[in-house]
Protein backbone atom coordinates (compact mmCIF):
# COMPACT_ATOMS: atom_id res chain seq x y z
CA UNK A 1 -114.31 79.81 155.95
CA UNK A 2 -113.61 81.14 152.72
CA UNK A 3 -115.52 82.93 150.00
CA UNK A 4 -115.27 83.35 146.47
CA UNK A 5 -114.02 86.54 144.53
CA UNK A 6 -116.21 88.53 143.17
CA UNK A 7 -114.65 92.17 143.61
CA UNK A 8 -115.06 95.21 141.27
CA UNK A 9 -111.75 96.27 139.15
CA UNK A 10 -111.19 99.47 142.35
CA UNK A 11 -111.21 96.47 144.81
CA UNK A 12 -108.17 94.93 142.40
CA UNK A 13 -106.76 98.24 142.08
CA UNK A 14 -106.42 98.38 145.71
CA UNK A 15 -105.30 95.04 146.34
CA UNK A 16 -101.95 95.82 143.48
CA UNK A 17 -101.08 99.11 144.98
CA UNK A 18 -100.87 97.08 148.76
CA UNK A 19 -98.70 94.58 147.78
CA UNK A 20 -96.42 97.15 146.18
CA UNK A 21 -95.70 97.90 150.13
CA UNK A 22 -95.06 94.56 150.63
CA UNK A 23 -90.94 93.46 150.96
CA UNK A 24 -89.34 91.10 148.47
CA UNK A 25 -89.17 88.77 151.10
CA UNK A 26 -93.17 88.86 152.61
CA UNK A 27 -93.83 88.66 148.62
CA UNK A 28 -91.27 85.58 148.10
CA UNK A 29 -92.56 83.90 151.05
CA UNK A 30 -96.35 84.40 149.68
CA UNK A 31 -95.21 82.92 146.49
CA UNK A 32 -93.50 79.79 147.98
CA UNK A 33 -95.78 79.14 150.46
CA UNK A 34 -98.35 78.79 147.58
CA UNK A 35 -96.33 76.22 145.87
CA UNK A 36 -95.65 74.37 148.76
CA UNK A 37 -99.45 74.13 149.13
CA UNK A 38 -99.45 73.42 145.51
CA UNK A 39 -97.28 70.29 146.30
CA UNK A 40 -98.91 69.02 149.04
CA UNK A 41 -102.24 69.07 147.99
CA UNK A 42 -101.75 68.23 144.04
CA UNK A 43 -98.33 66.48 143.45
CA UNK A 44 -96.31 67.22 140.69
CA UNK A 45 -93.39 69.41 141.18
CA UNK A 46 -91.50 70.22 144.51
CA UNK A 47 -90.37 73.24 145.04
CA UNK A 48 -86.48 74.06 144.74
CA UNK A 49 -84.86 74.70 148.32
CA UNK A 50 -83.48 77.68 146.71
CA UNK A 51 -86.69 78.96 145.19
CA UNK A 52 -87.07 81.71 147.79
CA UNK A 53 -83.77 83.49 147.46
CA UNK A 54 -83.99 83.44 143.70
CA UNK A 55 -87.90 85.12 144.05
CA UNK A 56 -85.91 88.16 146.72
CA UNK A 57 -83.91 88.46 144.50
CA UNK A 58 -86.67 89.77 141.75
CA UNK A 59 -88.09 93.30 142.32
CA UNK A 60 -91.32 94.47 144.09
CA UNK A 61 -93.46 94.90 141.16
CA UNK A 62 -92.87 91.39 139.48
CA UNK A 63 -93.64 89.90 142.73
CA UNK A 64 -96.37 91.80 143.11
CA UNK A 65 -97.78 90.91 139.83
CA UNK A 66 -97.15 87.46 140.09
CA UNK A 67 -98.99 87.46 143.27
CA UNK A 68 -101.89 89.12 141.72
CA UNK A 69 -102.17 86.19 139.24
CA UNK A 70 -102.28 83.67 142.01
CA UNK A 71 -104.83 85.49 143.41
CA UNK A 72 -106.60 85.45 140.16
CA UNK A 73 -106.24 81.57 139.71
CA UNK A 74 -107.25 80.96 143.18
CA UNK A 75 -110.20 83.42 143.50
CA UNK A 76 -110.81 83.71 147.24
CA UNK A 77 -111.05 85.52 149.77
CA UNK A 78 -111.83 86.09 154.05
CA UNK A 79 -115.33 85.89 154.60
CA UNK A 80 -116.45 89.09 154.40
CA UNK A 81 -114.66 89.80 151.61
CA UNK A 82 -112.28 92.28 152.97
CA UNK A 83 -108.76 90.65 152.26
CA UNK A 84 -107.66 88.48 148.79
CA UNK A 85 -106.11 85.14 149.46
CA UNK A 86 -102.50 85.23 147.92
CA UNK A 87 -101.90 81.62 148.57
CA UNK A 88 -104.02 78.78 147.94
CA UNK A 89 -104.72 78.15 152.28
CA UNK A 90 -105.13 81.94 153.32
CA UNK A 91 -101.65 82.37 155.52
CA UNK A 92 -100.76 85.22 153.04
CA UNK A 93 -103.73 88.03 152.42
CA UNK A 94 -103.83 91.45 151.30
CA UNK A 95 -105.97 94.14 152.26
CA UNK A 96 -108.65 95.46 149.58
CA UNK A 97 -109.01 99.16 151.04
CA UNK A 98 -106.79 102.03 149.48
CA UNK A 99 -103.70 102.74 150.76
CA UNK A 100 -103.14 105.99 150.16
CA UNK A 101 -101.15 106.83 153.42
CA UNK A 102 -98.30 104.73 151.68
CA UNK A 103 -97.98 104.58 148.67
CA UNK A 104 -98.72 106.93 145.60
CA UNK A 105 -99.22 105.44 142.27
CA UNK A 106 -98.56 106.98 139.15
CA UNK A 107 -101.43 108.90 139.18
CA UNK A 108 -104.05 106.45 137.85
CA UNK A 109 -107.33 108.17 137.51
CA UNK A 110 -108.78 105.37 140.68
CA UNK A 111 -106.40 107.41 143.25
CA UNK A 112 -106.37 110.54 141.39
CA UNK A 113 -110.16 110.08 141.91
CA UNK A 114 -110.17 109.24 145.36
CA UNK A 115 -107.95 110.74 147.41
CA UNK A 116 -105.82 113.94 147.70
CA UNK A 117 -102.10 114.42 147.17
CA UNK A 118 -100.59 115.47 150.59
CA UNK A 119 -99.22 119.31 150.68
């Protein structure tokens, strides 16, 4: 069971800065597999056999923004609300808490805010 998003903008925050840890390829495969789904479910287009190595081939950061605006179009998430759905049936999710033991931002004032800068 699924729910519907309805997260505040930290919860988003949190969710961008996770998938930044993400690989090109976990990202590319997120992005296909949504497509896929897309097919299956609503026609239309099929997705190009090459599709995936042309999406590795793009860096982190577009991925992961293009990822955050399927997750935007498709607004949900686990019950509970803990994880966002990056695909359209829930086999790709990202985490909502702050990841801070990976990766440092550029100093946002969310995770200047919230956690300290190791010594």
């Amino acid at each position: 069971m699924a729910w519907e998003i309805s997260h505040t903008a930290q919860a988003w925050h949190n969710a961008r800065l996770n998938l930044l840890t993400w690989d090109v390829d976990a990202l590319a495969d997120a992005l296909v597999t949504d497509l896929e789904a897309a097919y299956e479910s609503e026609g239309g287009e099929e997705p190009q056999p090459g599709l995936r190595a042309e999406l590795a081939a793009l860096d982190v950061e577009t991925l992961a923004s293009e990822c955050i605006r399927r997750i935007e179009a498709h607004r949900t998430c686990s019950t509970g609300g803990w994880r966002f759905y990056v695909d359209r049936k829930g086999y790709y999710t990202v985490g909502l808490d702050h990841p801070a033991e990976t990766v440092w931002c550029d100093g946002c004032e969310d995770c200047v805010a919230s956690v300290e800068e190791p010594a």
